[in-house]
Protein backbone atom coordinates (compact mmCIF):
# COMPACT_ATOMS: atom_id res chain seq x y z
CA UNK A 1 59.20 78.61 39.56
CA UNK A 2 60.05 75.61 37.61
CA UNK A 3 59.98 75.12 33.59
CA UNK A 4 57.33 73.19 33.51
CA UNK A 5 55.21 76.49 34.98
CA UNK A 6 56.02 78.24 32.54
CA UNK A 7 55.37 76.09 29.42
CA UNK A 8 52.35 76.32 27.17
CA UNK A 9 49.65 74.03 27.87
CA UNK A 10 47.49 71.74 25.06
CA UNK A 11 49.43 70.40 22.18
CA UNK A 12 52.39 73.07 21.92
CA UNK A 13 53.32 71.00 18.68
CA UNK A 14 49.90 71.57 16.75
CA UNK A 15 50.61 73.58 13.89
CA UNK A 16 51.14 77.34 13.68
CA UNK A 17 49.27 79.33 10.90
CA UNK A 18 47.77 82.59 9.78
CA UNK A 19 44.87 81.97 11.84
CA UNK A 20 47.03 82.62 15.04
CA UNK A 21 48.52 85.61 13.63
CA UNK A 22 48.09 88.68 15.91
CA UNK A 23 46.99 90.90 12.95
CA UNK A 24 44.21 88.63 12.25
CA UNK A 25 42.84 88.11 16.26
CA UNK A 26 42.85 91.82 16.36
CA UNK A 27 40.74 92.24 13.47
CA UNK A 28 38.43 89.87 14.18
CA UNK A 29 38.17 91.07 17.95
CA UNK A 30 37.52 95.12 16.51
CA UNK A 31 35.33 93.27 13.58
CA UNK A 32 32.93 92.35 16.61
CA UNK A 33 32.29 96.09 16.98
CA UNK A 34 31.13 96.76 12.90
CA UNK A 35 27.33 95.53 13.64
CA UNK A 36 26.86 98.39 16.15
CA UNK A 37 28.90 101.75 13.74
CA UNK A 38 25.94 102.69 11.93
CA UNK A 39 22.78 102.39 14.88
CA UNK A 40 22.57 105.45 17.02
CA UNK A 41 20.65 103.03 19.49
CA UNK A 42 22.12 99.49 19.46
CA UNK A 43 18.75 97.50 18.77
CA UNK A 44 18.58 95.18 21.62
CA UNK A 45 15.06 95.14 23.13
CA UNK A 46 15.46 96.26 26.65
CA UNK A 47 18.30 99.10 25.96
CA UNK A 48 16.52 101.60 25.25
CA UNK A 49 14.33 101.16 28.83
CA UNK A 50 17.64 100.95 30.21
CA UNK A 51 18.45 104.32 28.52
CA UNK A 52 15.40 105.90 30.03
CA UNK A 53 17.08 104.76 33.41
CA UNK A 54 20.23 106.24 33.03
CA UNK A 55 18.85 109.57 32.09
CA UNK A 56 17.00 110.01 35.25
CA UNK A 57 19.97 109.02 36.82
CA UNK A 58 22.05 111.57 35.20
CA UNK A 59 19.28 114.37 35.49
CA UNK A 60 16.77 113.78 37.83
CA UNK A 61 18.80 116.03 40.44
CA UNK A 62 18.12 119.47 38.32
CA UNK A 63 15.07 118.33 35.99
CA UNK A 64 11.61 118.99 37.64
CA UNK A 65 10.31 117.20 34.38
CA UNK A 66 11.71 114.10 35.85
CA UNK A 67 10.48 114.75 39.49
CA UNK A 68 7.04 114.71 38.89
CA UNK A 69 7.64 111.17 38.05
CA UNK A 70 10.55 108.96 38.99
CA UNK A 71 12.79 108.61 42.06
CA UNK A 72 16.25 107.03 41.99
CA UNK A 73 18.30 105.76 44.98
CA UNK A 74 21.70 104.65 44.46
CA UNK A 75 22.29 101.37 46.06
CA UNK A 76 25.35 98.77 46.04
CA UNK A 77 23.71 95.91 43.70
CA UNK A 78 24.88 93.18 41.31
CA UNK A 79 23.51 94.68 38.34
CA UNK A 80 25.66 98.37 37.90
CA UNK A 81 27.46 98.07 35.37
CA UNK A 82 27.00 100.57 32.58
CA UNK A 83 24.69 102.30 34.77
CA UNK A 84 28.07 103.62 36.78
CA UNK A 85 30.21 103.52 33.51
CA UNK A 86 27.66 106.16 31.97
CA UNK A 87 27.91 108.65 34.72
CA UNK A 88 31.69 110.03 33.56
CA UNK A 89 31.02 109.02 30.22
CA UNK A 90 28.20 110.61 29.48
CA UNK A 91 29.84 114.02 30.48
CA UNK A 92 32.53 113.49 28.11
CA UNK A 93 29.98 112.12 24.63
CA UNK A 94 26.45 113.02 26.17
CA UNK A 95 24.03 109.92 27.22
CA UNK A 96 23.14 108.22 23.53
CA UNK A 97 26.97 108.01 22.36
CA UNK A 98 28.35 107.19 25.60
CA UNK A 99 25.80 103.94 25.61
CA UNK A 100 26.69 103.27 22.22
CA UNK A 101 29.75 103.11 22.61
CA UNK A 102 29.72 101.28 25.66
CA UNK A 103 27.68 98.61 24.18
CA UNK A 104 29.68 98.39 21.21
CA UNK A 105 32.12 97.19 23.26
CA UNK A 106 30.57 94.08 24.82
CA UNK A 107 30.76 91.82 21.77
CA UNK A 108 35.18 92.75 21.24
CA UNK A 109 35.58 92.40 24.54
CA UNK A 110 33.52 88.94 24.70
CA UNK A 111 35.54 87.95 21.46
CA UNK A 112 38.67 88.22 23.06
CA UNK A 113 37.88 86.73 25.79
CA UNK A 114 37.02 83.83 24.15
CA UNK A 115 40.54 83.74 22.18
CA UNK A 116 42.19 84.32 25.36
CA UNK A 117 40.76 81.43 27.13
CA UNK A 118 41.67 79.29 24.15
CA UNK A 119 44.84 80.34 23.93
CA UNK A 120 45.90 79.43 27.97
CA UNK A 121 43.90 76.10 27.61
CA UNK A 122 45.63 75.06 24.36
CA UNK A 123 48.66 76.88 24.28
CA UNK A 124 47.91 78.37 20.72
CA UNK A 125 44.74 79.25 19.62
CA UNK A 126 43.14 76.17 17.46
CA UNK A 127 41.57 76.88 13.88
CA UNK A 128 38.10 75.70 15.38
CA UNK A 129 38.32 78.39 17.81
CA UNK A 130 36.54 80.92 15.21
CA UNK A 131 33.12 78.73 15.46
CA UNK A 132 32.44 80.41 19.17
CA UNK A 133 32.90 84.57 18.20
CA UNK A 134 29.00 84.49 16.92
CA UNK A 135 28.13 83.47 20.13
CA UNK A 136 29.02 86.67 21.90
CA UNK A 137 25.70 88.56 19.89
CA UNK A 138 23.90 85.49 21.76
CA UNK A 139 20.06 86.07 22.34
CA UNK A 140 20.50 87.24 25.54
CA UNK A 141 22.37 89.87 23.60
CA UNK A 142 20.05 90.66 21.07
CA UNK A 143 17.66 90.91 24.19
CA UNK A 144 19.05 94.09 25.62
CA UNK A 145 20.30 92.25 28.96
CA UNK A 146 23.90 94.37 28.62
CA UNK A 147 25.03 94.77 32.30
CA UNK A 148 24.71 90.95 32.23
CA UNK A 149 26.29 90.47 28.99
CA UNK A 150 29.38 92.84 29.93
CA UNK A 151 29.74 91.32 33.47
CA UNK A 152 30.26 87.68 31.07
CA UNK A 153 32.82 89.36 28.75
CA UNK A 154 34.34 90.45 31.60
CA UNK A 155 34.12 86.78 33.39
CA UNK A 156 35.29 85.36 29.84
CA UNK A 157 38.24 87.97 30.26
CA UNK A 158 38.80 87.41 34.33
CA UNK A 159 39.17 82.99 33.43
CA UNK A 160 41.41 83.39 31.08
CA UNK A 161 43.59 85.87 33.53
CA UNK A 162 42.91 82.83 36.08
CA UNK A 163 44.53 80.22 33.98
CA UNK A 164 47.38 82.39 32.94
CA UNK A 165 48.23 82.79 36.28
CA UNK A 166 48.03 79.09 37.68
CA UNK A 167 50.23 77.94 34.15
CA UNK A 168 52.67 80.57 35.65
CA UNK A 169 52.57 78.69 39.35
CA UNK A 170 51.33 82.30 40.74
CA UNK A 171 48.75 81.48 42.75
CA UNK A 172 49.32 83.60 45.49
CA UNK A 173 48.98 86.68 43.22
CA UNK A 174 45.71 84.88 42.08
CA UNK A 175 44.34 84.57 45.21
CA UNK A 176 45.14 88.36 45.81
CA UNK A 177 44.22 89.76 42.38
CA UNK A 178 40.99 87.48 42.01
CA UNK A 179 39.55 89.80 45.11
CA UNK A 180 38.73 92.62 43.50
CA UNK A 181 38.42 91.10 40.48
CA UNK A 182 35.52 88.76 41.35
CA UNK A 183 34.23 92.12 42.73
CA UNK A 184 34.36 94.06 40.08
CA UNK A 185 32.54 90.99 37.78
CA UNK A 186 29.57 90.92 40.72
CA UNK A 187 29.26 94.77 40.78
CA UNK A 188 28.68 94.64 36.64
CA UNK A 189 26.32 91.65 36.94
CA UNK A 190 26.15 88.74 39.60
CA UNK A 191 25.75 86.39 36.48
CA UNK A 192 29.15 86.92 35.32
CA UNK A 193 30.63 85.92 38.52
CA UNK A 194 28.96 83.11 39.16
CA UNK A 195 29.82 82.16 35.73
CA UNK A 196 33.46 82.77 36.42
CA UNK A 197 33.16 80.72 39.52
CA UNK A 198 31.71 77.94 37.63
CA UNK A 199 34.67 78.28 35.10
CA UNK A 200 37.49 78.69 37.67
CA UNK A 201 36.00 75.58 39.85
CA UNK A 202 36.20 73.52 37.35
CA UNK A 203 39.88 74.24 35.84
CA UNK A 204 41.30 73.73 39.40
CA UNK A 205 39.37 70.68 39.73
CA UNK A 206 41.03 69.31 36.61
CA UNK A 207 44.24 71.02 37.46
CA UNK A 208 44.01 68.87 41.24
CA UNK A 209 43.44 65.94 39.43
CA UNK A 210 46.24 66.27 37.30
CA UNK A 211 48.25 66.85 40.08
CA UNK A 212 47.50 63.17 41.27
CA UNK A 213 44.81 64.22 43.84
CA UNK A 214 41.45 61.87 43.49
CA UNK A 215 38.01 63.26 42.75
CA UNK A 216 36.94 64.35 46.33
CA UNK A 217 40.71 65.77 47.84
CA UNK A 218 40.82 67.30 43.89
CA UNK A 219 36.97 68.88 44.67
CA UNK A 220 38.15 70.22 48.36
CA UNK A 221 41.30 71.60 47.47
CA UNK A 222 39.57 73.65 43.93
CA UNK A 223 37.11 74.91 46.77
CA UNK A 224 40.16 76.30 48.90
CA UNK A 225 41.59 77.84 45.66
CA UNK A 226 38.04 79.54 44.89
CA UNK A 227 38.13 81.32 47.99
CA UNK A 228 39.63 84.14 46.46
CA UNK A 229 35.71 84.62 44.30
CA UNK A 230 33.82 84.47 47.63
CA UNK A 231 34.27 87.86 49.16
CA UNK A 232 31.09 88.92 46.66
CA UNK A 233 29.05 86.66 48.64
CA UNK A 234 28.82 88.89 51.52
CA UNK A 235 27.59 91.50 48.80
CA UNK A 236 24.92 89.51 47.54
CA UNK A 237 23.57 88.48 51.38
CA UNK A 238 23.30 92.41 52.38
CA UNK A 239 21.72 92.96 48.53
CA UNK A 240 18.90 90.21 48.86
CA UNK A 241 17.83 90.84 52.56
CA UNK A 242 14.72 92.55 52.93
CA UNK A 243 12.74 93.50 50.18
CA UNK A 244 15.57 92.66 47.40
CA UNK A 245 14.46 89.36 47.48
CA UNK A 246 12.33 88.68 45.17
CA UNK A 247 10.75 85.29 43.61
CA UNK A 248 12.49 82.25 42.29
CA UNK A 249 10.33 79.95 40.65
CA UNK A 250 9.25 77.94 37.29
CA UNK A 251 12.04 75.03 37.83
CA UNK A 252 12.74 72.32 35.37
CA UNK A 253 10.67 74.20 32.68
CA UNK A 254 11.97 71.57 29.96
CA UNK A 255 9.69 73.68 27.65
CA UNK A 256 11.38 76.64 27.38
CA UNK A 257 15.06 75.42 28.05
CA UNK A 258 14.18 73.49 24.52
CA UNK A 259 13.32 77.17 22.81
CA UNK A 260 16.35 78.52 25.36
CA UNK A 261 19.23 76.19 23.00
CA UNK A 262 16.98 76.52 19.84
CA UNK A 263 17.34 80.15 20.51
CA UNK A 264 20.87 80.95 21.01
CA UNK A 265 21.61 82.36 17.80
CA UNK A 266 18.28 83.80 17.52
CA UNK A 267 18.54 87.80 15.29
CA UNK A 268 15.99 87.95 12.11
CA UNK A 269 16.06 84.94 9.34
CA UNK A 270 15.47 81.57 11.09
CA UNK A 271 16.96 79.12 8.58
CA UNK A 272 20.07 81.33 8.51
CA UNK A 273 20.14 81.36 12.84
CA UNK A 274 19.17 77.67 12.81
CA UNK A 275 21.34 76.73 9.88
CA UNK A 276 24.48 78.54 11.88
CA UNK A 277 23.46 76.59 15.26
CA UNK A 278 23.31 73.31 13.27
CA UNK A 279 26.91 73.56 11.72
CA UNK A 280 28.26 74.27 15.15
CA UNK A 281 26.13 71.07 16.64
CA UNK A 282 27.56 68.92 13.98
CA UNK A 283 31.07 70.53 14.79
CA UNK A 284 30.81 69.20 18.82
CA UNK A 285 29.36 66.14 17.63
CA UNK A 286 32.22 65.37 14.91
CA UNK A 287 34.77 66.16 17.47
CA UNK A 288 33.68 62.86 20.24
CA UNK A 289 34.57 60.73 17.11
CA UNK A 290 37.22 62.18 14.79
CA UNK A 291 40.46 61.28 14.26
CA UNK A 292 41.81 65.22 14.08
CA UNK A 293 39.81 67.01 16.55
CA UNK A 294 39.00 66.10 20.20
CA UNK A 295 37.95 68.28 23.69
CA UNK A 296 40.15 69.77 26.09
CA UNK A 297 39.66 67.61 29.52
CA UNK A 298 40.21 71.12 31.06
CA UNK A 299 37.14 72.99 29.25
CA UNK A 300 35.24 69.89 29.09
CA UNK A 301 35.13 69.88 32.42
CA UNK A 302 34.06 73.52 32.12
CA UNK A 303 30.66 72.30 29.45
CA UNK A 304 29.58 69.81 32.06
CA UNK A 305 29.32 72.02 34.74
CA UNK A 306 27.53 74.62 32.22
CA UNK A 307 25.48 71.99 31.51
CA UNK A 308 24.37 71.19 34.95
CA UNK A 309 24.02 74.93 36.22
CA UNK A 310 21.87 75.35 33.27
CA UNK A 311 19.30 72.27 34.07
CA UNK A 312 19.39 73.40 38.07
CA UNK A 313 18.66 77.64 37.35
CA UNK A 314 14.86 77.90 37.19
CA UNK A 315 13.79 80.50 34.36
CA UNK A 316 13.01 83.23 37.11
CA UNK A 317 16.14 83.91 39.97
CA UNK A 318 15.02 86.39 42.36
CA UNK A 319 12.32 88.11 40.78
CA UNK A 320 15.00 88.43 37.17
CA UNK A 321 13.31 86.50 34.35
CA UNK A 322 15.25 84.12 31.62
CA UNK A 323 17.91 83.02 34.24
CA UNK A 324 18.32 80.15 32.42
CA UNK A 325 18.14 81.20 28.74
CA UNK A 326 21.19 83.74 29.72
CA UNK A 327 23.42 81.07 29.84
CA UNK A 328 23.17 79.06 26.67
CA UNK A 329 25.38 80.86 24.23
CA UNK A 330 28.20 80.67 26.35
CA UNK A 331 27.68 77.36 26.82
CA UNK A 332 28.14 76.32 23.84
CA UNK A 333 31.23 78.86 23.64
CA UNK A 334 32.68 77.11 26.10
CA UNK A 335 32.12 73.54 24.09
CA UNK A 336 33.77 74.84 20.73
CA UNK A 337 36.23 76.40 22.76
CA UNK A 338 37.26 73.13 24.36
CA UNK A 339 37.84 71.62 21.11
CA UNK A 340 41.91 71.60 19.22
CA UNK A 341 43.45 69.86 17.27
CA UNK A 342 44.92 65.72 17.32
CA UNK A 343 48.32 65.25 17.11
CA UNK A 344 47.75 63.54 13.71
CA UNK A 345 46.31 66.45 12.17
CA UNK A 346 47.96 67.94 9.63
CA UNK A 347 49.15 71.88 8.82
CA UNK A 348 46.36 71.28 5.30
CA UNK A 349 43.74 70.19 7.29
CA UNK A 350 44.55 72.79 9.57
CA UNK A 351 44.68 75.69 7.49
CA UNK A 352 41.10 74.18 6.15
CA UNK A 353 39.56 74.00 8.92
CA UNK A 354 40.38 77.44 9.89
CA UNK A 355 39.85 79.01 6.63
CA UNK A 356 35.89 77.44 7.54
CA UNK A 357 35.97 78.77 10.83
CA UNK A 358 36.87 82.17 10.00
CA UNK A 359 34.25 82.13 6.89
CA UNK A 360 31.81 81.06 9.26
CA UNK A 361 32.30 84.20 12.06
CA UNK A 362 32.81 86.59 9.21
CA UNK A 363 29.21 85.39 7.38
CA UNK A 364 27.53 85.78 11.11
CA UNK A 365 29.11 89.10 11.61
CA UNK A 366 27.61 90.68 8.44
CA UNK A 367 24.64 88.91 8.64
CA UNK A 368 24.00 90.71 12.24
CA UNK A 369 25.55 93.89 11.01
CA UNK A 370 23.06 93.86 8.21
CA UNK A 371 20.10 93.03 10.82
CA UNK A 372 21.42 95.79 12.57
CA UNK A 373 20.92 98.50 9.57
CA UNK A 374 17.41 97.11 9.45
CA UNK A 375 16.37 97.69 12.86
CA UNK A 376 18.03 100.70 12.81
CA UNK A 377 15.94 102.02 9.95
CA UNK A 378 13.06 101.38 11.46
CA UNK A 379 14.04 102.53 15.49
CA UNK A 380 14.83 105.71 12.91
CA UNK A 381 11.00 105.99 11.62
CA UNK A 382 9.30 105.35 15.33
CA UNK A 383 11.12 108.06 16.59
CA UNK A 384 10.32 110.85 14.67
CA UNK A 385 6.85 110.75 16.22
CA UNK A 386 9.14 112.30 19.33
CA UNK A 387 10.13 115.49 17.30
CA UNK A 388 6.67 116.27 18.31
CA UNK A 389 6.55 115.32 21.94
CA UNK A 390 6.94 118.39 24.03
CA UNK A 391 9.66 118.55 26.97
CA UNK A 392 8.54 117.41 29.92
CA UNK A 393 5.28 115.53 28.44
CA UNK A 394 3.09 113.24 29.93
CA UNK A 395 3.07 110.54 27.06
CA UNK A 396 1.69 107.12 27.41
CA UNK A 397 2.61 104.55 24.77
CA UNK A 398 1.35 101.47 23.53
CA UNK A 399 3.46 98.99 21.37
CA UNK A 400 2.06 95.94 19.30
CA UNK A 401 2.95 92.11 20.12
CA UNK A 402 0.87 89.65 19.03
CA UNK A 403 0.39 86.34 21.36
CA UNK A 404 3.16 84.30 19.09
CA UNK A 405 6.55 84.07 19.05
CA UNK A 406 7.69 85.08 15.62
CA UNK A 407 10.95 84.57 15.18
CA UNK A 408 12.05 88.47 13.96
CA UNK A 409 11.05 90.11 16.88
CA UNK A 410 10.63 93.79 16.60
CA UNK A 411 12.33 95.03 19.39
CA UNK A 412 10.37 98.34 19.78
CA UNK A 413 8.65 97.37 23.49
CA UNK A 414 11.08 99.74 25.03
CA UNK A 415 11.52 101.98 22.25
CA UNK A 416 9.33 104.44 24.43
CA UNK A 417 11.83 104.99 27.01
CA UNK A 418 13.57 107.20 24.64
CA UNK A 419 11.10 109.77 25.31
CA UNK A 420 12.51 109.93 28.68
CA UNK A 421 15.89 110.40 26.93
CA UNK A 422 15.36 113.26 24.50
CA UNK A 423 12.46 114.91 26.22
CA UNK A 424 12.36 114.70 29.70
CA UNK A 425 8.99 113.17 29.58
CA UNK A 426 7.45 110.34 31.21
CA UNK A 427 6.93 106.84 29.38
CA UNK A 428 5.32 103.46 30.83
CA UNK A 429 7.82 100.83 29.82
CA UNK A 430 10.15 101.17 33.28
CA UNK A 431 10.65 98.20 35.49
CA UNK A 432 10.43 98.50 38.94
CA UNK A 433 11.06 96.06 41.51
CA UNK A 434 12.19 96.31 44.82
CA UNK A 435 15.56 96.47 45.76
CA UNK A 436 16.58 95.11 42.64
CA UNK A 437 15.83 98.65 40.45
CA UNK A 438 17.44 101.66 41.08
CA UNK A 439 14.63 103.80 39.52
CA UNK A 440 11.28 103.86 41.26
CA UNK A 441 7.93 105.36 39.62
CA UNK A 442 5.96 107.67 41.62
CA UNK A 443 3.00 108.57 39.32
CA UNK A 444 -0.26 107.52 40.80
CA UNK A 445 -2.73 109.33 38.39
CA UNK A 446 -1.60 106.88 36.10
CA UNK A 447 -3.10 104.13 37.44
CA UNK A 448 -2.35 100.24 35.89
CA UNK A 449 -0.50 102.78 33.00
CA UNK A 450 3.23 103.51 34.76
CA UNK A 451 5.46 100.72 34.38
CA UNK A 452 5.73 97.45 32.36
CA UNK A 453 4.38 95.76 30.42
CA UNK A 454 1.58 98.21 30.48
CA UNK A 455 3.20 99.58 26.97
CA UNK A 456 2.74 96.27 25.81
CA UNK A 457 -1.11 95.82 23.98
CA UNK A 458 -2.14 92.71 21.64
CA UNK A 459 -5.06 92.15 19.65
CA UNK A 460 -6.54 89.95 22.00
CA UNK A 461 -5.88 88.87 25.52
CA UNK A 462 -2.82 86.33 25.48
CA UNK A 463 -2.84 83.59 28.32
CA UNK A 464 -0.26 83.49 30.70
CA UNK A 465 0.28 87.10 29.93
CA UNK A 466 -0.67 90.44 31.36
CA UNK A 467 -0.58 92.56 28.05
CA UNK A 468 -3.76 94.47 27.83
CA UNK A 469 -6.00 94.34 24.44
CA UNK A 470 -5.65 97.15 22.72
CA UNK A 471 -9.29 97.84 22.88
CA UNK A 472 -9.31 97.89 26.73
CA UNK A 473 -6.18 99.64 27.33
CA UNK A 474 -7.97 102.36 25.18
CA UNK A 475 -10.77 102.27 27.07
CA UNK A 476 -9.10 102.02 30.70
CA UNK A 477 -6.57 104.54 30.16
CA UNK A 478 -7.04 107.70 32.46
CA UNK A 479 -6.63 110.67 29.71
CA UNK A 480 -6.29 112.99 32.81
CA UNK A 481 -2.86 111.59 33.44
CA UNK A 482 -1.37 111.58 30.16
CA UNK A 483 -1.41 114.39 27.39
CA UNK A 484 -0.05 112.46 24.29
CA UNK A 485 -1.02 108.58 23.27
CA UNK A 486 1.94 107.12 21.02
CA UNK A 487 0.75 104.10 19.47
CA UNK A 488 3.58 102.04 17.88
CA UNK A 489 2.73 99.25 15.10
CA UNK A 490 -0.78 98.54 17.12
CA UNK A 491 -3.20 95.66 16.58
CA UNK A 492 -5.79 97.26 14.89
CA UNK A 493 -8.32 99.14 16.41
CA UNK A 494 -11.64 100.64 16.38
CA UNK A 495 -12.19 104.38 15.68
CA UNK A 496 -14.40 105.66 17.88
CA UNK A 497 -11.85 104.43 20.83
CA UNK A 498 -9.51 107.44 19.77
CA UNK A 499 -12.56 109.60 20.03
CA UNK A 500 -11.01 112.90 21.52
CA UNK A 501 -6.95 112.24 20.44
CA UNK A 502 -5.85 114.43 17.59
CA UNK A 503 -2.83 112.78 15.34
CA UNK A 504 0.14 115.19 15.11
CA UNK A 505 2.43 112.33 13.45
CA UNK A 506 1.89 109.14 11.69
CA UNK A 507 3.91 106.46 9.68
CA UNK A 508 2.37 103.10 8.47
CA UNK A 509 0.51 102.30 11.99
CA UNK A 510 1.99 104.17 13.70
CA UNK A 511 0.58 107.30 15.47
CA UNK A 512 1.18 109.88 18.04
CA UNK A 513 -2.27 111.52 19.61
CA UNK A 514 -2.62 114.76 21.91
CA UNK A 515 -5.45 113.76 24.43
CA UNK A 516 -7.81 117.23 23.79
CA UNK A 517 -10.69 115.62 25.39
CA UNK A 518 -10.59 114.16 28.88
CA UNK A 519 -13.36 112.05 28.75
CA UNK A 520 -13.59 107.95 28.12
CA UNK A 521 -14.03 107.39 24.04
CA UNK A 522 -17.31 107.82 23.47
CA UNK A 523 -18.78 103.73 23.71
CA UNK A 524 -17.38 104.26 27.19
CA UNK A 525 -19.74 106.85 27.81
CA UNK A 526 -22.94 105.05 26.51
CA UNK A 527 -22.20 102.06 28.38
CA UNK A 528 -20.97 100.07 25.29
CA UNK A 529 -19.12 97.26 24.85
């Protein structure tokens, strides 16, 4: 192995400073962990359906409660990862901590990532660096997509492991290591490793190049290297044969890619989410022209790839919706990432500009910590409706959404799940799809009312949507299939359709009924409308 292995890449003469201190990484990688110390349920909109899912999977062996409605096959799929991480940890800190503490995780682990991969690419970390950590509580974050958003933290974690090695000249061991490694990313989430594939193309492309190879030999030779990340392909052929399938569709939907990058810091205030995305934009742009700061040719290479794999995904891959959207935030990781500092710069401007930077991720993180505590409160006030839910109960629930976007979402729709959870009982927010779901409803009696988005009711019908109006999911439900109605912020409705539904609980809106008469509300009977 020669010197030149061995050296630091990037500027190794850029200046040194507090910033790069390992006392300071550390705290801002654990700092990534504060928003998610006082929630008992991380509020990220699909967790707590995915919570329902891991209890069946945990108890559906010894809980007849659980038999009388779900089945659950395990199955070698791209999409496992804190489903298998619950299963010893849940023995150890029972099913709600062990998730918690799981998904408190993600964001620290994405963090330092991030740090690592600027670190290998520029030899020391540069003071700009600081303007990607928001982007690891992303929107898809905030949406509750958390196998994919471990799989990237771990695909953040796995490219910076890839660099280290090829600076080192071991690329035998990479080839050998990168094996199960790439396996390990695809069993967590297939996202992550195709990310990580996108990522490790493109450094050995610019790695070829710099070897003296031209574009083509440089492309062909980066393939070879990739090799190692392929053996997951075989997985992914066996997982999407048959009935795994599932559609691909809605390509080139400008549209919503435009909301998609408008989105990426989306939590609860919009001027301070769009405010934060706008300094960051005027960062990248300020960096094509300035005389301190420029891109990395190494993770440049790594945005314009992004770039293109995020105008080729449709918004639906095989049946999984917001393909697309899932990307962005570490996208524009990636970009910031790529930036350091000119040799001109100075150790002032340095100190500056990381003093900024380090502002900047420390306002996010208590802005989302703070978010947190909100949504917390109010997960808190839903579900005390479920101290009076029965074990075992055959509860039906229907959450408000309006046809809108606001821009504070109230991530309850899967709130119901956590029925499942602490009670054993049955709730109609689970996904199920073939091949690509684990879980499986088997509850005929309740008709259109088993799975989602059949917990989902607006005030009126919404195009493009299959939410029910309250009034008719009233009306249609079959109250010999259910024994409690939870109704959670609803549209308003009229009386007479809770005609035979007792309250035991309310707060603001919010109600939970017992069904004590089977028949259809009473309009239903006379033939009303």
């Amino acid at each position: 192995m020669t010197a030149s292995h061995s050296a630091p890449p990037g500027h190794a003469d850029q200046p040194i400073g507090y910033w790069q201190h390992p006392a300071v990484l550390a705290a801002l990688i654990l700092m990534a962990a504060v928003p998610l110390i006082v929630p008992d349920i991380a509020p990220l909109t699909d967790l707590p359906g995915h919570m329902g899912r891991y209890r069946v999977e945990l108890d559906l062996a010894h809980s007849p409660a659980l038999q009388q409605f779900y089945h659950f096959k395990w199955a070698l799929i791209g999409n496992l990862g804190i489903d298998l991480l619950v299963v010893p940890l849940a023995k150890i800190f029972g099913l709600e901590l062990a998730v918690k503490l799981i998904v408190a995780t993600i964001a620290p682990l994405t963090v330092a990532g991030f740090l690592l991969v600027a670190r290998e690419v520029h030899g020391r970390i540069p003071p700009t660096a600081f303007f990607a950590l928001p982007f690891a509580f992303g929107y898809p974050y905030m949406f509750g997509f958390v196998n994919f958003a471990l799989s990237m933290a771990f695909a953040f974690l796995a490219f910076g492991f890839w660099l280290h090695l090829a600076r080192l000249g071991r690329l035998r061991l990479r080839a050998i290591l990168f094996v199960p490694i790439s396996t390990l990313v695809w069993v967590t989430h297939t996202f992550g490793w195709g990310t990580l594939g996108v990522l490790a193309f493109s450094a050995e492309l610019v790695r070829q190049i710099d070897r003296g190879r031209k574009f083509i030999p440089a492309g062909f030779h980066a393939a070879l290297h990739c090799l190692s990340l392929a053996p997951p392909l075989l997985l992914m052929l066996i997982w999407r044969s048959g009935h795994a399938g599932g559609e691909t569709t809605d390509w080139f939907n400008w549209n919503a890619k435009y909301y998609w990058v408008k989105w990426v810091l989306r939590d609860r205030w919009e001027y301070f989410d769009l405010g934060a995305l706008g300094i960051v934009i005027l960062l990248l742009l300020r960096a094509l022209w300035s005389p301190r700061i420029e891109f990395s040719r190494n993770l440049a290479a790594s945005v314009i790839f992004l770039i293109l794999v995020f105008v080729a995904l449709p918004r639906i891959v095989f049946g999984s919706a917001y393909a697309d959207m899932r990307l962005v935030p570490y996208l524009f990781a990636v970009a910031v990432l790529a930036i350091r500092l000119k040799g001109r710069a100075t150790l002032g401007f340095a100190q500056v500009a990381a003093a900024v930077a380090l502002l900047f991720a420390v306002v996010r993180m208590a802005g989302t910590t703070v978010s947190f505590w909100l949504y917390d409160q109010d997960y808190d006030r839903q579900l005390a409706a479920l101290n009076h839910v029965p074990e075992g109960a055959r509860l039906v629930s229907f959450v408000g959404r309006y046809c809108g976007e606001p821009w504070n979402t109230s991530r309850l729709e899967h709130l119901p799940a956590v029925a499942i959870v602490r009670r054993h009982a049955f709730s109609n927010d689970q996904w199920t799809m073939a091949g690509a779901q684990l879980l499986s409803v088997d509850y005929p009696e309740g008709e259109w009312f088993v799975r989602d988005p059949s917990q989902i009711v607006t005030p009126i019908k919404c195009r493009w949507e299959r939410w029910l109006p309250i009034a008719d999911a009233l009306k249609r439900l079959p109250r010999q299939a259910f024994d409690y109605v939870w109704l959670i912020n609803p549209p308003s409705y009229r009386a007479e359709l809770v005609d035979g539904l007792v309250p035991l609980w309310r707060s603001g809106t919010s109600v939970l009924y017992k069904v004590v008469d089977r028949a259809p509300p009473s309009g239903e009977r006379e033939g009303e409308e």
